[in-house]
PDB file of N, CA and C in Angstrom:
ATOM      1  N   UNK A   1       3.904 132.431   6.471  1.00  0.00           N
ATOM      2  CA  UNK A   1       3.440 133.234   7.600  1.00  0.00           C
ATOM      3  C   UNK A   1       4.503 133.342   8.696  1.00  0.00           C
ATOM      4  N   UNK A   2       5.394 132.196   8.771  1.00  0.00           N
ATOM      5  CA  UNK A   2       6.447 132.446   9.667  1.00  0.00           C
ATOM      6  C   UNK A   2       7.259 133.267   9.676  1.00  0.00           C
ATOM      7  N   UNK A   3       7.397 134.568   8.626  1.00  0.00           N
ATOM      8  CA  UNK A   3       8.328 135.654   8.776  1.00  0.00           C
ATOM      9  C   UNK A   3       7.460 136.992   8.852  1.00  0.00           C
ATOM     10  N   UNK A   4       6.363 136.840   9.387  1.00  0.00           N
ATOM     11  CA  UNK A   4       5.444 137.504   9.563  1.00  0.00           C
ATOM     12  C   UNK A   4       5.602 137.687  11.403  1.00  0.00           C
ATOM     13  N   UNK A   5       5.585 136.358  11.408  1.00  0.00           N
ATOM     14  CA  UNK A   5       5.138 136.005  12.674  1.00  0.00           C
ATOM     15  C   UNK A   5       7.002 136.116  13.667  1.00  0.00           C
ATOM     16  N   UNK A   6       7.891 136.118  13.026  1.00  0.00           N
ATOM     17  CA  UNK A   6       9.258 136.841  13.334  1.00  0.00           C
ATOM     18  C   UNK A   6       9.601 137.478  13.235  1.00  0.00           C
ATOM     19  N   UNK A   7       8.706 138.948  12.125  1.00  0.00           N
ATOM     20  CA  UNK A   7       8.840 140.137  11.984  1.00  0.00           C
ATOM     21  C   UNK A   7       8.434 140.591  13.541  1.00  0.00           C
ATOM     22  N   UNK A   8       7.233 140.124  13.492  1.00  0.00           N
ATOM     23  CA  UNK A   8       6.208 140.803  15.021  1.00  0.00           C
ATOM     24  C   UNK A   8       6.845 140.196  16.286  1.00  0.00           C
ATOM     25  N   UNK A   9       7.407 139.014  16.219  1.00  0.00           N
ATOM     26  CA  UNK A   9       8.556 139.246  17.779  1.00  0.00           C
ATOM     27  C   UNK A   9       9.984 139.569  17.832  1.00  0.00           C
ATOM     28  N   UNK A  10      10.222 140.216  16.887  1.00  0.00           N
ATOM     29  CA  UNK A  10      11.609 140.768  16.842  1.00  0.00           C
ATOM     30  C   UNK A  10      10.928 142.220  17.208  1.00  0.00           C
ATOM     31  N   UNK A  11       9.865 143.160  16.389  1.00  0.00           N
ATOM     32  CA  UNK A  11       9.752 143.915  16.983  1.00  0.00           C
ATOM     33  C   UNK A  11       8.876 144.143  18.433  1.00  0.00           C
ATOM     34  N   UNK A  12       8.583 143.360  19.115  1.00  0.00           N
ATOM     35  CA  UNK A  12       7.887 143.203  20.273  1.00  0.00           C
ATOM     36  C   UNK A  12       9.060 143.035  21.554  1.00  0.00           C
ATOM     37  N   UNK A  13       9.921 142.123  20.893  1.00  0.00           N
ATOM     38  CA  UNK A  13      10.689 142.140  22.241  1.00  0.00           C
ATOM     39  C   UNK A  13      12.438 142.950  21.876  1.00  0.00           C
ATOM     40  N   UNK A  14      12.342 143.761  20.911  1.00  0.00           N
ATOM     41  CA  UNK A  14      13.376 145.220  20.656  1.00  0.00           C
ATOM     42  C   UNK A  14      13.120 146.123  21.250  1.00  0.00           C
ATOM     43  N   UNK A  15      11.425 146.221  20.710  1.00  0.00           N
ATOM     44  CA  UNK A  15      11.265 147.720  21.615  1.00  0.00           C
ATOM     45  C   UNK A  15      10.707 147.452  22.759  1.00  0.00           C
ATOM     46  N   UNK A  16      10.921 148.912  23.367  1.00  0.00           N
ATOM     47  CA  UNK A  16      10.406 148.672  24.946  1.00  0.00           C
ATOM     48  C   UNK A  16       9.002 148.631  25.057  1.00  0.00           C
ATOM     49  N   UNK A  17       8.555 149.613  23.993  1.00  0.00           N
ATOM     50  CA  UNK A  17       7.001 150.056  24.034  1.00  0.00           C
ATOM     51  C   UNK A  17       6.483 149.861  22.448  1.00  0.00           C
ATOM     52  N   UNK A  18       5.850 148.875  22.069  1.00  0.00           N
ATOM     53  CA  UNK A  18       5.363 149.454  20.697  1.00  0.00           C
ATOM     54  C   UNK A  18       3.854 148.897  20.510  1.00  0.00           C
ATOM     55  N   UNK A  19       3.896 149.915  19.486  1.00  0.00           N
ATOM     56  CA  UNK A  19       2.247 149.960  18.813  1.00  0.00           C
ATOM     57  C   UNK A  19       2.223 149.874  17.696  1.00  0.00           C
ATOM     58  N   UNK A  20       1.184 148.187  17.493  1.00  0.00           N
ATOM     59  CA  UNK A  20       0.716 148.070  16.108  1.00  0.00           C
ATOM     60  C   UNK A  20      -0.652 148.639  15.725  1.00  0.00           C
ATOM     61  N   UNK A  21      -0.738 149.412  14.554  1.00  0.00           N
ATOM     62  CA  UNK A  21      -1.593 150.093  14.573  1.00  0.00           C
ATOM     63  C   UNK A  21      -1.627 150.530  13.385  1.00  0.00           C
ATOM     64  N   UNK A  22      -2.859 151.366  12.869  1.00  0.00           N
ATOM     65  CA  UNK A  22      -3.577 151.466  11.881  1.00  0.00           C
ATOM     66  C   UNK A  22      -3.007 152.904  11.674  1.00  0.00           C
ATOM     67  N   UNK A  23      -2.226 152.742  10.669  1.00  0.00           N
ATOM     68  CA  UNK A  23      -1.675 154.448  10.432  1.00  0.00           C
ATOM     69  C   UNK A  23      -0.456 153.983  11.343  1.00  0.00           C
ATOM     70  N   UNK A  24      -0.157 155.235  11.247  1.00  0.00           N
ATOM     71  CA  UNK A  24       1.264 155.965  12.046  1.00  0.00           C
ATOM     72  C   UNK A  24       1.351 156.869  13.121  1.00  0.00           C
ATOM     73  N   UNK A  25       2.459 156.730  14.296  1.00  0.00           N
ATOM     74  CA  UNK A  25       1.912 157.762  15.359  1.00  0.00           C
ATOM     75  C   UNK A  25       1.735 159.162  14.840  1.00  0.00           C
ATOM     76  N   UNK A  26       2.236 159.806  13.810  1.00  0.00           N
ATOM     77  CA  UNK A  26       2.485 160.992  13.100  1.00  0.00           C
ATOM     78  C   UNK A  26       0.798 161.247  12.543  1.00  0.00           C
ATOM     79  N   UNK A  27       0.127 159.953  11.904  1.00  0.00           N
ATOM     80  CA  UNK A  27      -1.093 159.942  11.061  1.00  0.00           C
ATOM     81  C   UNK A  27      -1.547 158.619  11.013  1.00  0.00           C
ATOM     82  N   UNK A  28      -2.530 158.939  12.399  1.00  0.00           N
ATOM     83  CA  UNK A  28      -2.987 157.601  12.420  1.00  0.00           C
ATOM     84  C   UNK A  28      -4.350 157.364  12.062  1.00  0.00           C
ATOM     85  N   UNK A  29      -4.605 156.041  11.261  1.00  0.00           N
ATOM     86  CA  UNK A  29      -5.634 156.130  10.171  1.00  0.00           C
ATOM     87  C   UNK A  29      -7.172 155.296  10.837  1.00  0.00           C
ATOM     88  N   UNK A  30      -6.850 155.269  12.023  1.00  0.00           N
ATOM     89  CA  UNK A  30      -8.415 155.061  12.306  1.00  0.00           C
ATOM     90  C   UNK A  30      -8.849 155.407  14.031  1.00  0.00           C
ATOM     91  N   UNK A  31      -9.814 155.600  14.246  1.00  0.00           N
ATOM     92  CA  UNK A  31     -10.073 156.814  15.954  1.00  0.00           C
ATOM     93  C   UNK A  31      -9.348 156.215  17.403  1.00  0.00           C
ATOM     94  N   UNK A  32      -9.397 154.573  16.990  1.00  0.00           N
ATOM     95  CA  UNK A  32      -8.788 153.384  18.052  1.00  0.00           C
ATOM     96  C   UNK A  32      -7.044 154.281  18.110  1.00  0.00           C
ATOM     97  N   UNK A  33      -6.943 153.749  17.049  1.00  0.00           N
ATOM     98  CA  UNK A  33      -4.958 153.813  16.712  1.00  0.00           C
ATOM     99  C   UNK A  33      -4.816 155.060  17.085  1.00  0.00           C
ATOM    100  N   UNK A  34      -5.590 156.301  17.004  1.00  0.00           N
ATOM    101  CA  UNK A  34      -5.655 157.604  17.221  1.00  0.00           C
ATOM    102  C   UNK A  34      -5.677 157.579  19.088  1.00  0.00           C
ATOM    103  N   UNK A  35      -6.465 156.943  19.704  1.00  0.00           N
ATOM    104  CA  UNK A  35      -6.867 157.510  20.877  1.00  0.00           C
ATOM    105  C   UNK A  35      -5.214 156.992  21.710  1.00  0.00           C
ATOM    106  N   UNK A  36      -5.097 155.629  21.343  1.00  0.00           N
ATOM    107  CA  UNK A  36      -4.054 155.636  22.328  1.00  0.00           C
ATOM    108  C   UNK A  36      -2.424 156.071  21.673  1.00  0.00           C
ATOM    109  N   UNK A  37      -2.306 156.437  20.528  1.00  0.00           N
ATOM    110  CA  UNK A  37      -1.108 157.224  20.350  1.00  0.00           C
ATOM    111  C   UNK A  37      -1.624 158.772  21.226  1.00  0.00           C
ATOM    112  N   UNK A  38      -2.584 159.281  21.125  1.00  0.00           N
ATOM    113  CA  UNK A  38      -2.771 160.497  22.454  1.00  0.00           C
ATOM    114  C   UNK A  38      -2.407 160.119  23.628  1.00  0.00           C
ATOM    115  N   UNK A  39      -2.815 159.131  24.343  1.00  0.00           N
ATOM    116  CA  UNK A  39      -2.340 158.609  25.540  1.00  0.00           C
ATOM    117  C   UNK A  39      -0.917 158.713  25.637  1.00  0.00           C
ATOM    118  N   UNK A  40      -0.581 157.810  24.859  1.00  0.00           N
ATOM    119  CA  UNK A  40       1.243 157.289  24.999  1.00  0.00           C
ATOM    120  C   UNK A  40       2.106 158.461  24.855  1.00  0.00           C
ATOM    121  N   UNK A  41       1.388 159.632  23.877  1.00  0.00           N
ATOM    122  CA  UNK A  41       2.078 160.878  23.916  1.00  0.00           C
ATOM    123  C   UNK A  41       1.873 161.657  24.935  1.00  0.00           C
ATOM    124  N   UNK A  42       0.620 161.583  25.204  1.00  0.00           N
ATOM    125  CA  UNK A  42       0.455 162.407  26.857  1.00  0.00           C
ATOM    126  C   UNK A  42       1.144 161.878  27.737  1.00  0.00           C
ATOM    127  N   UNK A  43       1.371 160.794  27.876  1.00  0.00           N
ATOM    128  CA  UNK A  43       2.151 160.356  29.129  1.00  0.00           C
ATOM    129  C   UNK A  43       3.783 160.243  28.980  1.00  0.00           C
ATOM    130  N   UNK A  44       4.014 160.576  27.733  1.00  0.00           N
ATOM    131  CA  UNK A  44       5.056 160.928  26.917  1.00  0.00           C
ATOM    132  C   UNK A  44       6.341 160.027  27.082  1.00  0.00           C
ATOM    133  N   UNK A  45       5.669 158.768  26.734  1.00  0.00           N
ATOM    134  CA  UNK A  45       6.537 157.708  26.374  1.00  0.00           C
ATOM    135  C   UNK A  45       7.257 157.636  25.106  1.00  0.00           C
ATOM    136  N   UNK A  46       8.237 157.139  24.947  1.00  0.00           N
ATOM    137  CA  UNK A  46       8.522 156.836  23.841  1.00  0.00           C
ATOM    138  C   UNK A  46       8.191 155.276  23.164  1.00  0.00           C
ATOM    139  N   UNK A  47       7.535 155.168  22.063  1.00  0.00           N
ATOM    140  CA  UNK A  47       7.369 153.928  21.836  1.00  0.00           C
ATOM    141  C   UNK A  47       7.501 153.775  20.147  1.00  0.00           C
ATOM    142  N   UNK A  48       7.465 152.672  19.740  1.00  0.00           N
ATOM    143  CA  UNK A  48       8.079 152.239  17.877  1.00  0.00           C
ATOM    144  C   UNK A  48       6.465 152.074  17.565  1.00  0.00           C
ATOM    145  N   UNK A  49       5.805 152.555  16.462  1.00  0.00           N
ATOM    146  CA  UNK A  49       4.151 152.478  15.660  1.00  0.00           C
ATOM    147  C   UNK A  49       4.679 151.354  14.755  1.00  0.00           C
ATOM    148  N   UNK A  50       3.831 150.602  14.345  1.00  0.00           N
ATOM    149  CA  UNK A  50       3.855 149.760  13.345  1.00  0.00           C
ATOM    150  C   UNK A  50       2.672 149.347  12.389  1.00  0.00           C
ATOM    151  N   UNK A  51       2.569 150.065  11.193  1.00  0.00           N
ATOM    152  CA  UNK A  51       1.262 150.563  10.372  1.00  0.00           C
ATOM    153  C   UNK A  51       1.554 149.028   9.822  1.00  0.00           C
ATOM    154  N   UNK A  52      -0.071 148.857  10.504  1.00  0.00           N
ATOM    155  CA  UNK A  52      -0.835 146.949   9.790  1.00  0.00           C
ATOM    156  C   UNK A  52      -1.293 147.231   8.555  1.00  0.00           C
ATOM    157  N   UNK A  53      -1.291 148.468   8.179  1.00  0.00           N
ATOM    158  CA  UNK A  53      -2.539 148.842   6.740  1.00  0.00           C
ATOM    159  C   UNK A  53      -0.748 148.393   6.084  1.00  0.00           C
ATOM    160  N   UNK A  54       0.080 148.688   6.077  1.00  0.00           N
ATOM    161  CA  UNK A  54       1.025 148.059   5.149  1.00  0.00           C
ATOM    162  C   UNK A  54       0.851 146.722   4.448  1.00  0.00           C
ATOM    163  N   UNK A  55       0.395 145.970   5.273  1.00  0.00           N
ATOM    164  CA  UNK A  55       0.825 144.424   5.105  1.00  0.00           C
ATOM    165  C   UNK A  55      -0.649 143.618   5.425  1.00  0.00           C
ATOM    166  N   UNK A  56      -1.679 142.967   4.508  1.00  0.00           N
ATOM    167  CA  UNK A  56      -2.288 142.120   4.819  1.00  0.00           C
ATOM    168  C   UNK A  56      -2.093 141.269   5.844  1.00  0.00           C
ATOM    169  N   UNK A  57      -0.489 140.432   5.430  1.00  0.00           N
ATOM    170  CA  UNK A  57      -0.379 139.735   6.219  1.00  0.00           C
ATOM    171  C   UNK A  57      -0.054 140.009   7.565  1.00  0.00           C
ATOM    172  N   UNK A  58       0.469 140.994   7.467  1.00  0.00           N
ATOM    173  CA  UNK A  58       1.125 141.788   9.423  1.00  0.00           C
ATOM    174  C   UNK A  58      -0.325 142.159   9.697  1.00  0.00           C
ATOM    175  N   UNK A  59      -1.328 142.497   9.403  1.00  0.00           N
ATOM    176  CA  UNK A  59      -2.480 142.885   9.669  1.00  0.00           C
ATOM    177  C   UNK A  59      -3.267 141.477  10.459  1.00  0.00           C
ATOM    178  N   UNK A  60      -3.174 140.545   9.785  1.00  0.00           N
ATOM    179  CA  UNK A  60      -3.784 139.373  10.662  1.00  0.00           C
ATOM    180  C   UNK A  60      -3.234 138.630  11.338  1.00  0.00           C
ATOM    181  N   UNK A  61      -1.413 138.821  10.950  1.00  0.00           N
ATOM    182  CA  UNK A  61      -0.673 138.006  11.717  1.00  0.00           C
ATOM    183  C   UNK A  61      -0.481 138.632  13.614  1.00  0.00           C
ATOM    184  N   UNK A  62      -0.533 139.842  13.467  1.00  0.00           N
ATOM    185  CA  UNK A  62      -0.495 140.534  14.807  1.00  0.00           C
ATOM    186  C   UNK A  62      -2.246 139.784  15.922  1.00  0.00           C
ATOM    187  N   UNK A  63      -2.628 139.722  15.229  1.00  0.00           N
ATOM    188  CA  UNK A  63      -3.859 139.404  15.536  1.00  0.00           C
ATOM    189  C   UNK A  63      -3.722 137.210  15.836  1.00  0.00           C
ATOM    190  N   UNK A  64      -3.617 136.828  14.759  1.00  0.00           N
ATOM    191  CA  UNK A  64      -2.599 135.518  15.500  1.00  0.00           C
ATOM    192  C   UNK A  64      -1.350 135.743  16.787  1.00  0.00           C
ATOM    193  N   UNK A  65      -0.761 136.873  16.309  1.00  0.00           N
ATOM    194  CA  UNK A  65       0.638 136.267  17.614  1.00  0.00           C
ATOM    195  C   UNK A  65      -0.276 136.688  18.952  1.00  0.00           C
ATOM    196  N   UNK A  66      -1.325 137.397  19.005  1.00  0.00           N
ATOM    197  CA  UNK A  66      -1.556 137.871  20.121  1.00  0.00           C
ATOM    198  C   UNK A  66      -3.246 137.113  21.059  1.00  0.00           C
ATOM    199  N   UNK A  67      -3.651 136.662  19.807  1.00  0.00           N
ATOM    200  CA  UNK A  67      -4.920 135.958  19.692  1.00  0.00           C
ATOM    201  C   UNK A  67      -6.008 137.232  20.655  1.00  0.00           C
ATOM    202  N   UNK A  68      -6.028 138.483  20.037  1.00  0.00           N
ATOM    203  CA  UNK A  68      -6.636 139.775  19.910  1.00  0.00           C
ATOM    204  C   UNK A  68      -7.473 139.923  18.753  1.00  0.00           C
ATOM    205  N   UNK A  69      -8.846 139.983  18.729  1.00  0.00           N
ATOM    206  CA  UNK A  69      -9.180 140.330  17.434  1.00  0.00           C
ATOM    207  C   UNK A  69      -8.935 141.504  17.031  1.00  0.00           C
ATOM    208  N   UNK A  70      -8.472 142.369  17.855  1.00  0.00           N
ATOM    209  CA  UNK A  70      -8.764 144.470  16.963  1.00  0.00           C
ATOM    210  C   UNK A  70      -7.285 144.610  17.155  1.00  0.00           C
ATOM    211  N   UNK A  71      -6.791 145.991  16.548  1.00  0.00           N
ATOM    212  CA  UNK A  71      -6.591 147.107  16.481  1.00  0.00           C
ATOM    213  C   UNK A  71      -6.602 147.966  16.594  1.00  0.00           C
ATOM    214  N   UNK A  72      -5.789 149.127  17.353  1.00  0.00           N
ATOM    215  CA  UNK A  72      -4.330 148.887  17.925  1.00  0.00           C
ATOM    216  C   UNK A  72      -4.320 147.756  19.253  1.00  0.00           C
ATOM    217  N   UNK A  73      -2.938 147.068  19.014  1.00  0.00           N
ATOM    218  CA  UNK A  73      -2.479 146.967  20.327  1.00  0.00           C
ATOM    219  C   UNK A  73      -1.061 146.903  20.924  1.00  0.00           C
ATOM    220  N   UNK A  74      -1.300 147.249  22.253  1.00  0.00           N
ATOM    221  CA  UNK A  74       0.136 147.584  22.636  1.00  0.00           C
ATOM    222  C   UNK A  74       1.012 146.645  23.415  1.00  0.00           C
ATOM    223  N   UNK A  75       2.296 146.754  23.135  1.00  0.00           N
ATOM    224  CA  UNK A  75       3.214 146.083  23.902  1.00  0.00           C
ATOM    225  C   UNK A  75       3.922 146.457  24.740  1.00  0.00           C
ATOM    226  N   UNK A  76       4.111 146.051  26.183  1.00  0.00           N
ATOM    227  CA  UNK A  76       5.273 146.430  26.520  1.00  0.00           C
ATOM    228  C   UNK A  76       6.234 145.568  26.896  1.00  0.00           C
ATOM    229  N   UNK A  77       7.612 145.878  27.141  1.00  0.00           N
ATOM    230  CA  UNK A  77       8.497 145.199  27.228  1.00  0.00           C
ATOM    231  C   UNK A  77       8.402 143.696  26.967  1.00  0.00           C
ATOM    232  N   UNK A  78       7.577 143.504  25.867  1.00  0.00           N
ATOM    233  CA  UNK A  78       7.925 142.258  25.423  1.00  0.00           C
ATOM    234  C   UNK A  78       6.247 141.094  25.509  1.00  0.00           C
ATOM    235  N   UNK A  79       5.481 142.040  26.568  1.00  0.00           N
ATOM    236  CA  UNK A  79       4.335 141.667  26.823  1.00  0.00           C
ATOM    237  C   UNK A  79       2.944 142.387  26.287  1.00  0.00           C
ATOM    238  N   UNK A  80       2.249 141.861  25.962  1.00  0.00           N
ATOM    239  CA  UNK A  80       0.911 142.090  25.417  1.00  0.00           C
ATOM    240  C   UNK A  80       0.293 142.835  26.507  1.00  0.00           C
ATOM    241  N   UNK A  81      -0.173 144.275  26.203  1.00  0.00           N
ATOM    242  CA  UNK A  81      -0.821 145.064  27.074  1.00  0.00           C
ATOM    243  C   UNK A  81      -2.430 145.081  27.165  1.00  0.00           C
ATOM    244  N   UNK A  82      -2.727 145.551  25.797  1.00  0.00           N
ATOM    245  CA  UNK A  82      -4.555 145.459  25.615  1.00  0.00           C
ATOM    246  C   UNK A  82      -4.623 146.244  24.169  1.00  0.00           C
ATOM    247  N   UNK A  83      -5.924 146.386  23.909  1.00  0.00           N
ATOM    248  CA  UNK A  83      -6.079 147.374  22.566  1.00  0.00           C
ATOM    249  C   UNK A  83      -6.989 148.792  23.400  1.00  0.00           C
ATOM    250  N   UNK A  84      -7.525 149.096  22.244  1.00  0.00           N
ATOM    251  CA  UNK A  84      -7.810 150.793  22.735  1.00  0.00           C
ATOM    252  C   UNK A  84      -8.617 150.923  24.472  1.00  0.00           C
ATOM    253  N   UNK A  85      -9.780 149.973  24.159  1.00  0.00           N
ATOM    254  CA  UNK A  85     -10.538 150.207  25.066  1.00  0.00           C
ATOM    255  C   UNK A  85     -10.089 150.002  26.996  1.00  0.00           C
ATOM    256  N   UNK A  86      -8.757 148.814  26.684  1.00  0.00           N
ATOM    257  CA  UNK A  86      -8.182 148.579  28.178  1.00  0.00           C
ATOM    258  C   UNK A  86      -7.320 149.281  28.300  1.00  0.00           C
ATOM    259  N   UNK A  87      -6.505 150.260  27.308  1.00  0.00           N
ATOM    260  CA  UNK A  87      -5.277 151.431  27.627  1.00  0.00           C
ATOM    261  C   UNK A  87      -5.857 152.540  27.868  1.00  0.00           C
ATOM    262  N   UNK A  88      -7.423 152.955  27.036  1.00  0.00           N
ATOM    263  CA  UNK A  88      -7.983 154.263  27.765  1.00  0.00           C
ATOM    264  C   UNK A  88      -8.118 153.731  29.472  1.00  0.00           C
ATOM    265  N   UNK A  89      -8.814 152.580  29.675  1.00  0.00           N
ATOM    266  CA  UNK A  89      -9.369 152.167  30.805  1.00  0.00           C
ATOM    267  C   UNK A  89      -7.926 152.366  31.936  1.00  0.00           C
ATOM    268  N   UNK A  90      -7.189 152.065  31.468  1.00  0.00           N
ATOM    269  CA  UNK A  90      -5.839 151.794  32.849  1.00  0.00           C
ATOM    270  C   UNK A  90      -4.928 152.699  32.795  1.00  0.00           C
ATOM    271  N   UNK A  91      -5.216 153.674  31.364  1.00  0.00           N
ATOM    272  CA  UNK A  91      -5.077 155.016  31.703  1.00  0.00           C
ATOM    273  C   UNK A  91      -5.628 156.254  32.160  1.00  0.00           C
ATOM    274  N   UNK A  92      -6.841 155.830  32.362  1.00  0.00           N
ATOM    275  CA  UNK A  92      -7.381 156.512  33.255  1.00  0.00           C
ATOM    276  C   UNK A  92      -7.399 156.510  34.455  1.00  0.00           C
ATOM    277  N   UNK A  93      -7.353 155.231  35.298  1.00  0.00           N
ATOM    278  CA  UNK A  93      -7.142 154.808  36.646  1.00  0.00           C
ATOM    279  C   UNK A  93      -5.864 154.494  36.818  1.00  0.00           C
ATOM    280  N   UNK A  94      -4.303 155.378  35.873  1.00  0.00           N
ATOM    281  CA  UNK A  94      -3.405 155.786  36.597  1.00  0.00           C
ATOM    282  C   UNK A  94      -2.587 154.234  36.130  1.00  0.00           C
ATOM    283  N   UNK A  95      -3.112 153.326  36.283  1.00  0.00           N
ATOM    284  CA  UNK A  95      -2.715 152.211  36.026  1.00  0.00           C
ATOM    285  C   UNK A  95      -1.479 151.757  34.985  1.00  0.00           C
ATOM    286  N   UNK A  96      -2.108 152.673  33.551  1.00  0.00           N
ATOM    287  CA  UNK A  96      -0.567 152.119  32.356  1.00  0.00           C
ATOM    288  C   UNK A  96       0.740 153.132  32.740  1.00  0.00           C
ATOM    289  N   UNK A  97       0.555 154.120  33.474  1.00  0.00           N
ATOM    290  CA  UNK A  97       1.612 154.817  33.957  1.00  0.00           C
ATOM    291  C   UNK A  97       2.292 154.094  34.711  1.00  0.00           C
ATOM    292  N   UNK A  98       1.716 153.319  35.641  1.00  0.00           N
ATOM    293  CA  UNK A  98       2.368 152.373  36.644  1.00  0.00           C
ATOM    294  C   UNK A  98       3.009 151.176  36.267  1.00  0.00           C
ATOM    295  N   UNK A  99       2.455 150.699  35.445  1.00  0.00           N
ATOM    296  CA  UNK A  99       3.113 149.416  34.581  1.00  0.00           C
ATOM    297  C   UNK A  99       4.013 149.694  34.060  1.00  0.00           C
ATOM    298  N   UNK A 100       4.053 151.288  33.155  1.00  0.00           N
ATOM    299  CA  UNK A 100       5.322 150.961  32.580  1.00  0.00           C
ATOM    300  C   UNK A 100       6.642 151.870  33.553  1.00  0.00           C
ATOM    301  N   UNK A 101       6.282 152.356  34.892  1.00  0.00           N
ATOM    302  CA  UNK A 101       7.560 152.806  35.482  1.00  0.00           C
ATOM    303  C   UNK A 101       7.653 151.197  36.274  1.00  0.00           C
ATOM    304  N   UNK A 102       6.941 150.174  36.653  1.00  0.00           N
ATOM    305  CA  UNK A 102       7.254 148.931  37.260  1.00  0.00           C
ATOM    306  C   UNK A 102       8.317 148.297  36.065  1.00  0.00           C
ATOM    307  N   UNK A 103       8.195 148.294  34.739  1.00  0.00           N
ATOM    308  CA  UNK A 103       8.482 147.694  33.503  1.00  0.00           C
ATOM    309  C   UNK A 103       9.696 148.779  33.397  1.00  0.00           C
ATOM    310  N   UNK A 104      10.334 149.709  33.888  1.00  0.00           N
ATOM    311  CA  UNK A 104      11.397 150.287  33.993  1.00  0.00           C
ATOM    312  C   UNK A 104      11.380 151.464  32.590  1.00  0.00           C
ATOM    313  N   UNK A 105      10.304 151.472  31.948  1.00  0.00           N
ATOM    314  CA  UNK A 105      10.173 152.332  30.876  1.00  0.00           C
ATOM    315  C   UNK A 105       9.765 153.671  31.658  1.00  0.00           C
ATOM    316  N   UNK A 106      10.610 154.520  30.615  1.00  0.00           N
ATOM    317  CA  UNK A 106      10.702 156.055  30.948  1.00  0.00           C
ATOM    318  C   UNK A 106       9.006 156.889  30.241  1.00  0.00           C
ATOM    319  N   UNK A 107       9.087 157.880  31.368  1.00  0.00           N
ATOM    320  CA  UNK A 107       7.582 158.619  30.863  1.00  0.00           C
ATOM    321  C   UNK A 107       7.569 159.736  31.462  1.00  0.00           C
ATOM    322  N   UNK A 108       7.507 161.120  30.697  1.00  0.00           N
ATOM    323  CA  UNK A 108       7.196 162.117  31.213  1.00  0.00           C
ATOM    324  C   UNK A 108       6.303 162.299  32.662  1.00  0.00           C
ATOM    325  N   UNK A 109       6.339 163.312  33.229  1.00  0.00           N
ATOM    326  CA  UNK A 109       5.640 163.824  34.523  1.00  0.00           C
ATOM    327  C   UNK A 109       3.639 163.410  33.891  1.00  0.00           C
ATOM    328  N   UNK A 110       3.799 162.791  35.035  1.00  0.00           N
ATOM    329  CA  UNK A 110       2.052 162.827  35.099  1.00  0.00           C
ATOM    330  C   UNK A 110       1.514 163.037  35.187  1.00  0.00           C
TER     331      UNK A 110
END
């Protein structure tokens, strides 16, 4: 499990923004993983997807490194953000826009 668990912080603290998630930002395979790749594209971040349906083990291990039970969830710069229901929530009240220009990550006009 330990190269599971060094897969998921090599890519957590590479990228600035990423999302593990069910499907792909292109085709994402369940309504969660769906709602906030809309977000992240509306607010038109750039961020790295990382499809859990690949890997049993990346599927539960993301869920250990983060001690999150669901799917998607997001990272930023290195930190654990929330899954669907707290990125609609703090994107709605303006909030994940703000975190990530505080977090120095770039994002289209709001």
């Amino acid at each position: 499990m330990s190269g599971i668990n060094e897969f998921i912080d090599n890519e957590v603290k590479s990228n600035d923004v990423v999302l593990f998630m069910k499907g792909t930002p292109g085709f994402p395979q369940c309504g969660f993983s769906g709602q906030v790749v809309q977000i992240l594209d509306y607010i038109g971040v750039d961020y790295k997807g990382v499809n859990v349906l690949s890997s049993n083990d990346l599927r539960q291990g993301i869920k250990d490194y983060s001690s999150w039970p669901t799917i998607p969830q997001l990272y930023v710069k290195g930190e654990f953000v929330g899954g669907c229901d707290i990125i609609r929530e703090m994107f709605q009240a303006g909030e994940l826009q703000s975190l990530l220009s505080e977090k120095g990550v770039a994002t289209k006009a709001a």
